[in-house]
N, C-alpha and C. Protein backbone atom coordinates (compact mmCIF):
# COMPACT_ATOMS: atom_id res chain seq x y z
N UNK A 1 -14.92 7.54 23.75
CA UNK A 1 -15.06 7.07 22.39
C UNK A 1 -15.45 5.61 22.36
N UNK A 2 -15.15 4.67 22.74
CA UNK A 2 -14.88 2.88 22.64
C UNK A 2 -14.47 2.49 24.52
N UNK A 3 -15.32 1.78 24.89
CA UNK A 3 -14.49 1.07 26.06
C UNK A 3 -13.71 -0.11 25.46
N UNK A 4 -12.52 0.07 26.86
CA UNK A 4 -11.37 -0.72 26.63
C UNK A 4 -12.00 -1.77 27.64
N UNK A 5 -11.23 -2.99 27.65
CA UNK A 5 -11.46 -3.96 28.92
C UNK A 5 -10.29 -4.69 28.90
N UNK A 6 -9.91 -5.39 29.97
CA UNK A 6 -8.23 -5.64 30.70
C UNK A 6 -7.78 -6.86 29.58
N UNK A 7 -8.65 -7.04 28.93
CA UNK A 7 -7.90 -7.99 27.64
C UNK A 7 -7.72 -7.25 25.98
N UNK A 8 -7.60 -6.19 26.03
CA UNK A 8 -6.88 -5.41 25.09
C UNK A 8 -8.02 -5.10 24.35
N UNK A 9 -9.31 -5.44 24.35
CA UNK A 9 -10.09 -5.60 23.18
C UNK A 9 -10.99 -3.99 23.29
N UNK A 10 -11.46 -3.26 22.55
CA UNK A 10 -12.37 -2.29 22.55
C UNK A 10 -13.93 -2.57 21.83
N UNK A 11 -14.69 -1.86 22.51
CA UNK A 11 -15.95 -1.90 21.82
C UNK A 11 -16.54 -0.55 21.53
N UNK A 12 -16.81 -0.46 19.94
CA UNK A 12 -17.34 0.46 19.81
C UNK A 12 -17.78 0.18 18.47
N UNK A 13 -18.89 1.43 18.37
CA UNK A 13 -20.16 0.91 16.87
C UNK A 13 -19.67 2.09 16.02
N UNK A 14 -19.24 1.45 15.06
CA UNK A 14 -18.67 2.24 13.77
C UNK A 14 -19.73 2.02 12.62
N UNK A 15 -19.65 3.16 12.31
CA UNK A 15 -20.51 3.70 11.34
C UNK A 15 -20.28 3.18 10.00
N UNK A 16 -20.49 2.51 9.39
CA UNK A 16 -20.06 1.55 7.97
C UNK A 16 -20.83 1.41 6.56
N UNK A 17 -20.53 2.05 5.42
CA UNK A 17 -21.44 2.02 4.44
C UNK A 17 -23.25 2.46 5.22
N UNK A 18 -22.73 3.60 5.98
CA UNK A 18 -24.51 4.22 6.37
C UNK A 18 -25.47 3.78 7.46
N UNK A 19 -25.05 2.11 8.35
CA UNK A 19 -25.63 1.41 9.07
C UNK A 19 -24.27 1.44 10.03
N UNK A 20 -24.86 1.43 11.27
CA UNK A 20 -23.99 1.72 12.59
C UNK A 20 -23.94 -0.02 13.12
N UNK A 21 -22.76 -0.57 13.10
CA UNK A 21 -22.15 -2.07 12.87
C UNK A 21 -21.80 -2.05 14.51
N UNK A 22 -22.21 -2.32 15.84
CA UNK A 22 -21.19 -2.45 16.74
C UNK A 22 -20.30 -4.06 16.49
N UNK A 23 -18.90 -3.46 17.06
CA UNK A 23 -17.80 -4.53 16.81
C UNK A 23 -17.07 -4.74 18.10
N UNK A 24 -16.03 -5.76 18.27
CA UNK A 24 -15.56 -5.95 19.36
C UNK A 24 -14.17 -6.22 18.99
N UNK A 25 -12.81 -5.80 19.11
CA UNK A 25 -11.73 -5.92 18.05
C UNK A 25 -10.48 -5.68 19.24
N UNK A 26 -9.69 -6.40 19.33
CA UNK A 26 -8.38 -6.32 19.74
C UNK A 26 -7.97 -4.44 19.51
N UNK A 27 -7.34 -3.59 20.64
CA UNK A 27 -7.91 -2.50 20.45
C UNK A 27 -6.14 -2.09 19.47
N UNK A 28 -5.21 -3.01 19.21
CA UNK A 28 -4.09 -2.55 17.99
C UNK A 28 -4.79 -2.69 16.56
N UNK A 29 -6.04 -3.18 16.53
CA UNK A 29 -6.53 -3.87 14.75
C UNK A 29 -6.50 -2.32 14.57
N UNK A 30 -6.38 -2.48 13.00
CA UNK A 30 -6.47 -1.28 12.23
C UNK A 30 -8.06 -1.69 11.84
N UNK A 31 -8.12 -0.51 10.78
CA UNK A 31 -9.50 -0.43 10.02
C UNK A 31 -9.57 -1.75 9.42
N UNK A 32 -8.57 -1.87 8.17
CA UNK A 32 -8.40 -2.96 7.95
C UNK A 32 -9.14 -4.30 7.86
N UNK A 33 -8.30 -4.46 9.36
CA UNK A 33 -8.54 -5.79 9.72
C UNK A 33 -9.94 -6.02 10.19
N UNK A 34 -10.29 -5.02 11.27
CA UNK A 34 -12.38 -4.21 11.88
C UNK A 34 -12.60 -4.62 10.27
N UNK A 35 -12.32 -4.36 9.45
CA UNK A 35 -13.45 -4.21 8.17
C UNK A 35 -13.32 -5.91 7.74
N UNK A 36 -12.56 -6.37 7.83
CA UNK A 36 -12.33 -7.63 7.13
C UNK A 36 -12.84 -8.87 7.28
N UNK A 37 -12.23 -8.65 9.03
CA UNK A 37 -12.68 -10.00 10.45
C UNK A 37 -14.04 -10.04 10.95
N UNK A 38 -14.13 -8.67 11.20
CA UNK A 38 -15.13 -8.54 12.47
C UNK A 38 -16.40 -8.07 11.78
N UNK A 39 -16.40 -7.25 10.26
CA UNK A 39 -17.58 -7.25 9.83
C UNK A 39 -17.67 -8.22 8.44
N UNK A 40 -16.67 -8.83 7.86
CA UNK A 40 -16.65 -9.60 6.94
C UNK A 40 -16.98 -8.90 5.40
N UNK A 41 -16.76 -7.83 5.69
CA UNK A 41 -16.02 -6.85 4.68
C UNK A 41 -15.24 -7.08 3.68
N UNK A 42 -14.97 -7.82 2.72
CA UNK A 42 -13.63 -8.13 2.17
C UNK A 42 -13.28 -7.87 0.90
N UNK A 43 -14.44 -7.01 0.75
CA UNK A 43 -13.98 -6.39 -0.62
C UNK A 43 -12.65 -5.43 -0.42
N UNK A 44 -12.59 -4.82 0.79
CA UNK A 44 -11.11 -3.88 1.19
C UNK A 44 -10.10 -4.91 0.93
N UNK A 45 -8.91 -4.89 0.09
CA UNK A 45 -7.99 -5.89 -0.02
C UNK A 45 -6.67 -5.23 1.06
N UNK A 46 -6.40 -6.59 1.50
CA UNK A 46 -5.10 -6.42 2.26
C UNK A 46 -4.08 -6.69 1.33
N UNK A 47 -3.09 -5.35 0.98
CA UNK A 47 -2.09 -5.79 0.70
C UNK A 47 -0.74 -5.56 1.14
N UNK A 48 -0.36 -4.40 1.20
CA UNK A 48 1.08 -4.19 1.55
C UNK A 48 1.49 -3.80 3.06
N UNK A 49 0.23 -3.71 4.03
CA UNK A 49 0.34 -3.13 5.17
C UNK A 49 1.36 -1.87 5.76
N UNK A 50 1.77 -1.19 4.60
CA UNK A 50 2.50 -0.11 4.52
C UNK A 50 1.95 1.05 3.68
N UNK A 51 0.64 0.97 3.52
CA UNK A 51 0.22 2.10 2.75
C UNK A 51 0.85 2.87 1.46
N UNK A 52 1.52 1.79 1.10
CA UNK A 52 2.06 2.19 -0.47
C UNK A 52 1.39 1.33 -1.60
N UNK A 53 0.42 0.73 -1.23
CA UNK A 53 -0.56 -0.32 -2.59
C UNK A 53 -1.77 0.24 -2.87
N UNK A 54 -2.25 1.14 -2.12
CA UNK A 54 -3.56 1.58 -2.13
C UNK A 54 -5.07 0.89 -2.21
N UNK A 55 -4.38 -0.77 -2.11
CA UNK A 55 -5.20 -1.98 -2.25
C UNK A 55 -6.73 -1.66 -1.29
N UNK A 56 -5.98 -0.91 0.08
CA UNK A 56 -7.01 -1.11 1.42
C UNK A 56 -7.67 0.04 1.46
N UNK A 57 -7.79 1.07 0.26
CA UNK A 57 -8.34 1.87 0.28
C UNK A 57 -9.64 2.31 0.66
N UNK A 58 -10.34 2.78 1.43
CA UNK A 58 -11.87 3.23 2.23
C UNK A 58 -11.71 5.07 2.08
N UNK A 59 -13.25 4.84 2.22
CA UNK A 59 -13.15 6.69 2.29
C UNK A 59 -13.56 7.19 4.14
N UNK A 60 -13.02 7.72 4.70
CA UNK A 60 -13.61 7.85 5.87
C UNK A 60 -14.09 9.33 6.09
N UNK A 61 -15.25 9.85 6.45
CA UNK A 61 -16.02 11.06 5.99
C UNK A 61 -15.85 11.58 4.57
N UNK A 62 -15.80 10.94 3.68
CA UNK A 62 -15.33 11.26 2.64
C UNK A 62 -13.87 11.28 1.97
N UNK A 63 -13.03 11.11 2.81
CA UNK A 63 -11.95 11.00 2.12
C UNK A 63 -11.37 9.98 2.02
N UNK A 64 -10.50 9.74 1.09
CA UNK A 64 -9.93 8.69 0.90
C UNK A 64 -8.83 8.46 2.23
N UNK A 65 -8.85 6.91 2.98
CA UNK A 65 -7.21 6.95 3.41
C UNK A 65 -7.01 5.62 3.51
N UNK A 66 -5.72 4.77 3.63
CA UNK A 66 -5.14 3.39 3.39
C UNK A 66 -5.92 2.95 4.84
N UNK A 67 -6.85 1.95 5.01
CA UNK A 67 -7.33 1.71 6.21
C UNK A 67 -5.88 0.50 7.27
N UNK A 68 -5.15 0.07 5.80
CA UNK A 68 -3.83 -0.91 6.82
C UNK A 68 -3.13 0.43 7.46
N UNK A 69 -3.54 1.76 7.47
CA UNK A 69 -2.71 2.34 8.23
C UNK A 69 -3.59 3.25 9.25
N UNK A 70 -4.81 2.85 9.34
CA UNK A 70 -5.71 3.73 10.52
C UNK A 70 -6.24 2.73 10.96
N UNK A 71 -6.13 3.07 12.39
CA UNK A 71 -6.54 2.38 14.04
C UNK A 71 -7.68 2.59 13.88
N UNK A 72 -8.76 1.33 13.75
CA UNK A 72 -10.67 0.84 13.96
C UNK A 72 -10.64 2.18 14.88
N UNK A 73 -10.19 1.87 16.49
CA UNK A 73 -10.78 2.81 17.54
C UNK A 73 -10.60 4.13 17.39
N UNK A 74 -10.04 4.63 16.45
CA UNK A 74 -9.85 5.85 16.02
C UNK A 74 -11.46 6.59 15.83
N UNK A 75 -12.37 5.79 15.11
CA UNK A 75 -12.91 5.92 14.17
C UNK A 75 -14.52 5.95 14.12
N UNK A 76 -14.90 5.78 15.73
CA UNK A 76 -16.26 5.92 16.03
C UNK A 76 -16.54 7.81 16.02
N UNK A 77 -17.80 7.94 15.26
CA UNK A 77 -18.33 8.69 15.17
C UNK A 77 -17.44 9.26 14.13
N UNK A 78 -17.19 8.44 13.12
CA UNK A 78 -17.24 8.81 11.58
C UNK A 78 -17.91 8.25 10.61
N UNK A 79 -17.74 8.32 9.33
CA UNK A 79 -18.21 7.62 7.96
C UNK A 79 -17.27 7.00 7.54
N UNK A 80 -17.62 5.72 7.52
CA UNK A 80 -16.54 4.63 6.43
C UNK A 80 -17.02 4.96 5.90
N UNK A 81 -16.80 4.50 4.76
CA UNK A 81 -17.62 3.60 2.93
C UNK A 81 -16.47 2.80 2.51
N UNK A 82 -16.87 1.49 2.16
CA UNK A 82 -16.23 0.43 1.47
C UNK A 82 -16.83 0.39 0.21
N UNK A 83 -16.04 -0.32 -0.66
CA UNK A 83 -16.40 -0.93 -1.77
C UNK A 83 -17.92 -1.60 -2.03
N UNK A 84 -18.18 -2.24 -0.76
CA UNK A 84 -19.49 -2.96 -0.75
C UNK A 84 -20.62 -1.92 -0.70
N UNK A 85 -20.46 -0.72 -0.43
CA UNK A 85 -21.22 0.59 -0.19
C UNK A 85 -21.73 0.97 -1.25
N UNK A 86 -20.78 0.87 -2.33
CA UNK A 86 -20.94 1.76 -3.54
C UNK A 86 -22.40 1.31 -4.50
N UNK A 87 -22.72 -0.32 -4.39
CA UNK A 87 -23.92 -0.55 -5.25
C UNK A 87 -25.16 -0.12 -4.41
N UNK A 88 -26.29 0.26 -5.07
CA UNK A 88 -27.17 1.05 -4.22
C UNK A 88 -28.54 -0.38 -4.76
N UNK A 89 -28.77 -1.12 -4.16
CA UNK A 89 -30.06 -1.62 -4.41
C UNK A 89 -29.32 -3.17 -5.52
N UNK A 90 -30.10 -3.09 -6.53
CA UNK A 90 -29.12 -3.92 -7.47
C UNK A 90 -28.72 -3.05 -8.87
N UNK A 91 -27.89 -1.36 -8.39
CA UNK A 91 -27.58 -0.98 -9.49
C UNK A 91 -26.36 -0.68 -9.34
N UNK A 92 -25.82 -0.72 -10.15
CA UNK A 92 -24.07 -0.47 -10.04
C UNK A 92 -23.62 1.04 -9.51
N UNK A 93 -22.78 1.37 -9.11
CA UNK A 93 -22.10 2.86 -9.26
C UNK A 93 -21.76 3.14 -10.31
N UNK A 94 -21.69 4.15 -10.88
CA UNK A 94 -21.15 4.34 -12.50
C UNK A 94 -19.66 3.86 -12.60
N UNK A 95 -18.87 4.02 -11.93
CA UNK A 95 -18.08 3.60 -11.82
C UNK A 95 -17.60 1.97 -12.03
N UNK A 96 -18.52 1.19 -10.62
CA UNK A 96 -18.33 -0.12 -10.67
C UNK A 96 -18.78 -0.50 -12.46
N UNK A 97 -19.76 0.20 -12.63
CA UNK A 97 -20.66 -0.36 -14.44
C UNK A 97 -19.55 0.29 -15.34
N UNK A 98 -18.75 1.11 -15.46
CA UNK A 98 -17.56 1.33 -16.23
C UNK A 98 -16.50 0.58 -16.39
N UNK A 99 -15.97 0.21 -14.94
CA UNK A 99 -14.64 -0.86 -14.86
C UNK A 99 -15.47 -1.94 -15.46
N UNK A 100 -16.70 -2.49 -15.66
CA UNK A 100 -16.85 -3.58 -15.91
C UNK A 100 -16.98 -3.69 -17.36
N UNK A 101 -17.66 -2.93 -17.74
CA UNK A 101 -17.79 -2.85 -18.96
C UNK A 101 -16.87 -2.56 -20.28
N UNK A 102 -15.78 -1.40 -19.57
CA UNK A 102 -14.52 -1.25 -20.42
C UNK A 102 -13.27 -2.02 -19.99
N UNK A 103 -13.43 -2.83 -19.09
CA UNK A 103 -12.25 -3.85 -18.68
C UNK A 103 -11.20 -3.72 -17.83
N UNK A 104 -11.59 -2.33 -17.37
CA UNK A 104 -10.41 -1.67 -16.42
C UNK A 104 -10.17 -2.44 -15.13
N UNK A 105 -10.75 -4.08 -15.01
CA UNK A 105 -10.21 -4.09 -14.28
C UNK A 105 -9.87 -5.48 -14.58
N UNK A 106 -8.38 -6.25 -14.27
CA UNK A 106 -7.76 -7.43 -14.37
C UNK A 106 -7.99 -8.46 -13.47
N UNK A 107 -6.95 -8.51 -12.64
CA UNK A 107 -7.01 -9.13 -11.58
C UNK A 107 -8.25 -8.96 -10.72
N UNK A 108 -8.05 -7.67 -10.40
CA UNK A 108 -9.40 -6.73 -9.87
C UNK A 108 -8.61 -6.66 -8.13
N UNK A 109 -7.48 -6.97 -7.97
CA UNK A 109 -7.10 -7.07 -6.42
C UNK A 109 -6.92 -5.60 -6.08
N UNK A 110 -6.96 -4.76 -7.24
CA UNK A 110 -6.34 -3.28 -6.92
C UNK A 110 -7.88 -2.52 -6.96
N UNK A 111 -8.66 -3.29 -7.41
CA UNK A 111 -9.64 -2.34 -8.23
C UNK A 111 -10.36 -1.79 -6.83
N UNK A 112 -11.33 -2.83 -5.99
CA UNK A 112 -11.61 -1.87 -4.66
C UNK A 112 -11.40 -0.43 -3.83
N UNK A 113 -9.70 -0.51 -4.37
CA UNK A 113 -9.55 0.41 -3.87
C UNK A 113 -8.97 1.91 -4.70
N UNK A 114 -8.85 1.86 -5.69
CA UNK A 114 -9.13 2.14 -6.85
C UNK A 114 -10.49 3.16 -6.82
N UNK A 115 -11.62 1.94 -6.74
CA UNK A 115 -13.02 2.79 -6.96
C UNK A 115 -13.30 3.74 -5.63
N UNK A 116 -12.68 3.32 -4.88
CA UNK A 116 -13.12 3.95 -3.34
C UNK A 116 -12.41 5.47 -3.79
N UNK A 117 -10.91 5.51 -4.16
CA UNK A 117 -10.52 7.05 -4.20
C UNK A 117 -11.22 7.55 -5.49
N UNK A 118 -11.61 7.03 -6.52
CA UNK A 118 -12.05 7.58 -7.60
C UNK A 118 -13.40 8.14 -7.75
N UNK A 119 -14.56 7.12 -6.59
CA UNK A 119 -15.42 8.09 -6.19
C UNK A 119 -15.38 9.29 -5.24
N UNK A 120 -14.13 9.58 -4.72
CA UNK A 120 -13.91 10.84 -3.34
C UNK A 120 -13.85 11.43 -4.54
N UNK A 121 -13.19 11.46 -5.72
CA UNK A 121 -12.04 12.22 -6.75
C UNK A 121 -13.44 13.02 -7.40
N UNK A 122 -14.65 12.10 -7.70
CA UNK A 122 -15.56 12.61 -8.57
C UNK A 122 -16.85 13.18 -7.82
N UNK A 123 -16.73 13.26 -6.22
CA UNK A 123 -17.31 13.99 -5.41
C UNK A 123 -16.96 15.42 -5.53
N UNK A 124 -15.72 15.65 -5.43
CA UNK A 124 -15.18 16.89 -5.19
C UNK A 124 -15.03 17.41 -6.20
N UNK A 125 -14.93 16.74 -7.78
CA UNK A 125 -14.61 17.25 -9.22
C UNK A 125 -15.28 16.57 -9.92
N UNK A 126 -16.35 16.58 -10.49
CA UNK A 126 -17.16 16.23 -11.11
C UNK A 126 -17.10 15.87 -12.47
N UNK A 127 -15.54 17.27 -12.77
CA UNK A 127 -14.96 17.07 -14.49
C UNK A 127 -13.58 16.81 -13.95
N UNK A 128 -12.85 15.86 -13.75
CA UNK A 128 -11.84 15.84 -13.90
C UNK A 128 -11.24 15.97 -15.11
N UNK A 129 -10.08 15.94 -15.06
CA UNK A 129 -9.44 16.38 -15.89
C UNK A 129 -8.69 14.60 -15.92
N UNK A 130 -7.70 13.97 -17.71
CA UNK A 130 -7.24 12.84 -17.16
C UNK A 130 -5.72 13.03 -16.26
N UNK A 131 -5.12 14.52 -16.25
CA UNK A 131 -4.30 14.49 -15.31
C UNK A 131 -4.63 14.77 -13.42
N UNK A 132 -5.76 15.34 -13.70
CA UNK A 132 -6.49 15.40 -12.10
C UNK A 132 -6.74 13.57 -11.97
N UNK A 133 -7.08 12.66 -12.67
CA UNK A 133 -7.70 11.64 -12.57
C UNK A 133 -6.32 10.44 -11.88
N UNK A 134 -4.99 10.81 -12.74
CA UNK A 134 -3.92 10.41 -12.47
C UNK A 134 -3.30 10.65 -11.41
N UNK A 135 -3.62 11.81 -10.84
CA UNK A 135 -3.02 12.26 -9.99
C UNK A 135 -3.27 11.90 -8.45
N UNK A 136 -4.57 11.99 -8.81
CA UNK A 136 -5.68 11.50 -7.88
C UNK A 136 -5.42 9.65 -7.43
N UNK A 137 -5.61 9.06 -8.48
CA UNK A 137 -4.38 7.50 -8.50
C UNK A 137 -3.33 7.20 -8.13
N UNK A 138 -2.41 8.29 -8.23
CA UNK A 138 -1.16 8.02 -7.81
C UNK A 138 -1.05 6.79 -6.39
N UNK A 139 -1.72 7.43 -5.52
CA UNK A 139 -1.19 6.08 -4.53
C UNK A 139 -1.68 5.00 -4.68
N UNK A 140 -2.34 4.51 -5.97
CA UNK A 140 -2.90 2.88 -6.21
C UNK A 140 -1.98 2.16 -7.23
N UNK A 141 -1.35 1.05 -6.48
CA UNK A 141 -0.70 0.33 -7.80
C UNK A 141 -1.21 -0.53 -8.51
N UNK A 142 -1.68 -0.44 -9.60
CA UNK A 142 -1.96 -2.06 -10.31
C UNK A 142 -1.16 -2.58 -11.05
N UNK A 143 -0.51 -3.96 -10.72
CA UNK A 143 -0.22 -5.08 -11.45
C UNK A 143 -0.01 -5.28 -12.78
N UNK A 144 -1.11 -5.35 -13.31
CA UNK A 144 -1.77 -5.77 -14.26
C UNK A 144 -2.03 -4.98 -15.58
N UNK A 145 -2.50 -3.67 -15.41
CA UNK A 145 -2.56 -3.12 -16.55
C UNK A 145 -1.72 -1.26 -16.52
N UNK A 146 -1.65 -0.97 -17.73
CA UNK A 146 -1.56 0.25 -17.67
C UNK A 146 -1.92 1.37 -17.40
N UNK A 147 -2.94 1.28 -16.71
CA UNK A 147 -3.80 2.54 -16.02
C UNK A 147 -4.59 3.18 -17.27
N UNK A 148 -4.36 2.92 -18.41
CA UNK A 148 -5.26 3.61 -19.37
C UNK A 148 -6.65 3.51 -19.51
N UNK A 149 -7.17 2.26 -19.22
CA UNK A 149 -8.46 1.60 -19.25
C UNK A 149 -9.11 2.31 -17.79
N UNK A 150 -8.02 1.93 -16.88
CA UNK A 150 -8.90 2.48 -15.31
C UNK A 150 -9.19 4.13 -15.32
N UNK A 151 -7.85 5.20 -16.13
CA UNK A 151 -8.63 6.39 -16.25
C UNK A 151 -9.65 7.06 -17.17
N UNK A 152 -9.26 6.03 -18.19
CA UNK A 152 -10.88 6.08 -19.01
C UNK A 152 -12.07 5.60 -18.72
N UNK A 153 -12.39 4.46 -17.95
CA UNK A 153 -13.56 4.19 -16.84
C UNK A 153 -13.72 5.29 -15.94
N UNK A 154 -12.85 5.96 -15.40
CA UNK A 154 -13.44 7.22 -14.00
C UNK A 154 -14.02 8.33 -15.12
N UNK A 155 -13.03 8.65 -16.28
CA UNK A 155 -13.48 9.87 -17.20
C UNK A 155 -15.10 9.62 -17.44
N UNK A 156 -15.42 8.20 -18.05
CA UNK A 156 -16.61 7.74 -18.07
C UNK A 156 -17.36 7.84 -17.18
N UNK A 157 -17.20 7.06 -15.92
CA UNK A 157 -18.22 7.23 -14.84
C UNK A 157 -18.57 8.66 -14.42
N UNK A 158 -17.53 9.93 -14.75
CA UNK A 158 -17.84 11.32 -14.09
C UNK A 158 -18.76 11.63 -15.43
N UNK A 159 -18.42 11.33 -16.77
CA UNK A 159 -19.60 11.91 -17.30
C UNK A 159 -21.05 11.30 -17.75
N UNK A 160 -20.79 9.94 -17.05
CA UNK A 160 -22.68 9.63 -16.58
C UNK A 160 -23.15 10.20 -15.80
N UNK A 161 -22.08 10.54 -14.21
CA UNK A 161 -22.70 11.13 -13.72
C UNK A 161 -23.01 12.62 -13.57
N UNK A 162 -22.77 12.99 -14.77
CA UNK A 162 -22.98 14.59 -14.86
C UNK A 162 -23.82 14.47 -16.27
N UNK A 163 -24.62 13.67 -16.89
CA UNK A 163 -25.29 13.11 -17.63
C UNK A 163 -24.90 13.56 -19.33
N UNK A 164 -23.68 13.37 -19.03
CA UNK A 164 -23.04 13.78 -20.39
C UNK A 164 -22.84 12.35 -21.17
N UNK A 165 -22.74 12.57 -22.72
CA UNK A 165 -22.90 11.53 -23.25
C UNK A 165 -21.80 10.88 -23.72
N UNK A 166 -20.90 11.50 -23.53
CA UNK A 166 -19.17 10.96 -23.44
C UNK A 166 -18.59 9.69 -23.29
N UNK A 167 -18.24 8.56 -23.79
CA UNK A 167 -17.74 7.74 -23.77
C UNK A 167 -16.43 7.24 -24.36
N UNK A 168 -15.50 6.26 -24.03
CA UNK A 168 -14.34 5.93 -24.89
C UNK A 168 -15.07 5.58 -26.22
N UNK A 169 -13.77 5.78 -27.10
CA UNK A 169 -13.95 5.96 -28.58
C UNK A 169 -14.48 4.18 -28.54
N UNK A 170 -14.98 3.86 -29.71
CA UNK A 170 -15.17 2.32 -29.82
C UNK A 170 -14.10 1.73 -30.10
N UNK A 171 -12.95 1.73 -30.90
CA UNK A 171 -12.17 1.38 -31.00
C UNK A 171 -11.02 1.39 -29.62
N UNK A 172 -11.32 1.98 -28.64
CA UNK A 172 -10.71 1.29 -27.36
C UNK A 172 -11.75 -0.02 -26.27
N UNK A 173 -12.74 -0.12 -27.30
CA UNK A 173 -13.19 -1.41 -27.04
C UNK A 173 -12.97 -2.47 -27.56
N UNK A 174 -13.07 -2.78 -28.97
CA UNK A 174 -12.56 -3.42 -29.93
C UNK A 174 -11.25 -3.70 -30.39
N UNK A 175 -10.49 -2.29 -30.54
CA UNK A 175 -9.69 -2.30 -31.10
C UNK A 175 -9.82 -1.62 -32.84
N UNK A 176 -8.69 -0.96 -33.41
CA UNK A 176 -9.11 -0.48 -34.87
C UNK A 176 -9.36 -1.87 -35.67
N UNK A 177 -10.18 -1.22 -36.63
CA UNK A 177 -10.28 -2.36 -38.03
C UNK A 177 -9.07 -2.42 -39.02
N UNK A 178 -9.34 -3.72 -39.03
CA UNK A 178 -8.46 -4.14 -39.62
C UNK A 178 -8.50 -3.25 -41.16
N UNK A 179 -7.33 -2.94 -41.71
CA UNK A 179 -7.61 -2.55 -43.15
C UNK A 179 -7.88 -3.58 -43.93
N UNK A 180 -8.69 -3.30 -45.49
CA UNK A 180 -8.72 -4.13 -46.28
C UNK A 180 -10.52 -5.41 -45.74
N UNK A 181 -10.38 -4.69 -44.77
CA UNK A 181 -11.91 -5.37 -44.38
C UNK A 181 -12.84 -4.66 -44.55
């Protein structure tokens, strides 16, 4: 898979957002850290190094998994995708153009990883449902807001990309009118 050499380090060319990256990494680094250090990756956020923040979220052949908890050398002769993956040229993912546009995202320290499981979620289900969408979230915590905005951005992004014309009501942009105006 990766040669080792007598100073702990491994080498091997991991496959990354579609272009094959060779790296050279202390052979304990997780994905993680390979994504962070060694390719300068940093949209993956480090946060809890216990795989309960969902911050470090990556998809690897497609699926979602916490990269602070999978070993780089694991991982030759698979598919990452990071966050940095998702814009294709200079156009957004529907997704990334949803969180931005409906506000779903705050801080944004959660959001990376966030979009990483929410595009696996709308690979495999195209209509979610907003309890498939929640469910599907469960292992991402955010901070900051109530998750209402972030599952109405994925509801959105699945029905651009199924070219439906579906959007949040306007008044979860605005807000209602005032009466008497």
């Amino acid at each position: 898979m990766s040669n080792g050499n007598s100073k702990g380090l491994t080498t091997a060319v991991l496959r990354i957002n579609g272009q094959d990256r060779p790296v050279i990494f202390p052979t304990h680094h997780t994905l993680l850290e390979v994504l962070r250090e060694e390719c300068e990756l940093t949209g993956t956020k480090h946060g809890c190094e216990l795989g309960e923040c969902g911050a470090c979220a990556v998809l690897v052949d497609g699926q979602p998994v916490f990269s602070c908890l999978q070993l780089a050398a694991e991982l030759k002769g698979h598919s990452i995708e990071t966050v940095e993956g998702l814009q294709e040229n200079n156009e957004l993912h529907p997704l990334q153009a949803t969180f931005a546009d409906f506000g779903a995202a705050q801080c944004g320290y959660c959001t990376p990883g966030i979009l990483m499981v929410a595009k696996a979620l709308l690979e495999r289900n195209p209509d979610p449902s907003e309890e498939e969408i929640r469910e599907a979230l469960s292992g991402n915590l955010c901070r900051c807001t109530g998750y209402n905005r972030i599952v109405q951005s994925v509801r959105w992004a699945a029905a651009i990309s199924r070219g439906d014309e579906w959007r949040p009501p306007e008044e979860e942009f605005f807000g209602s009118p005032v009466e008497g105006e």
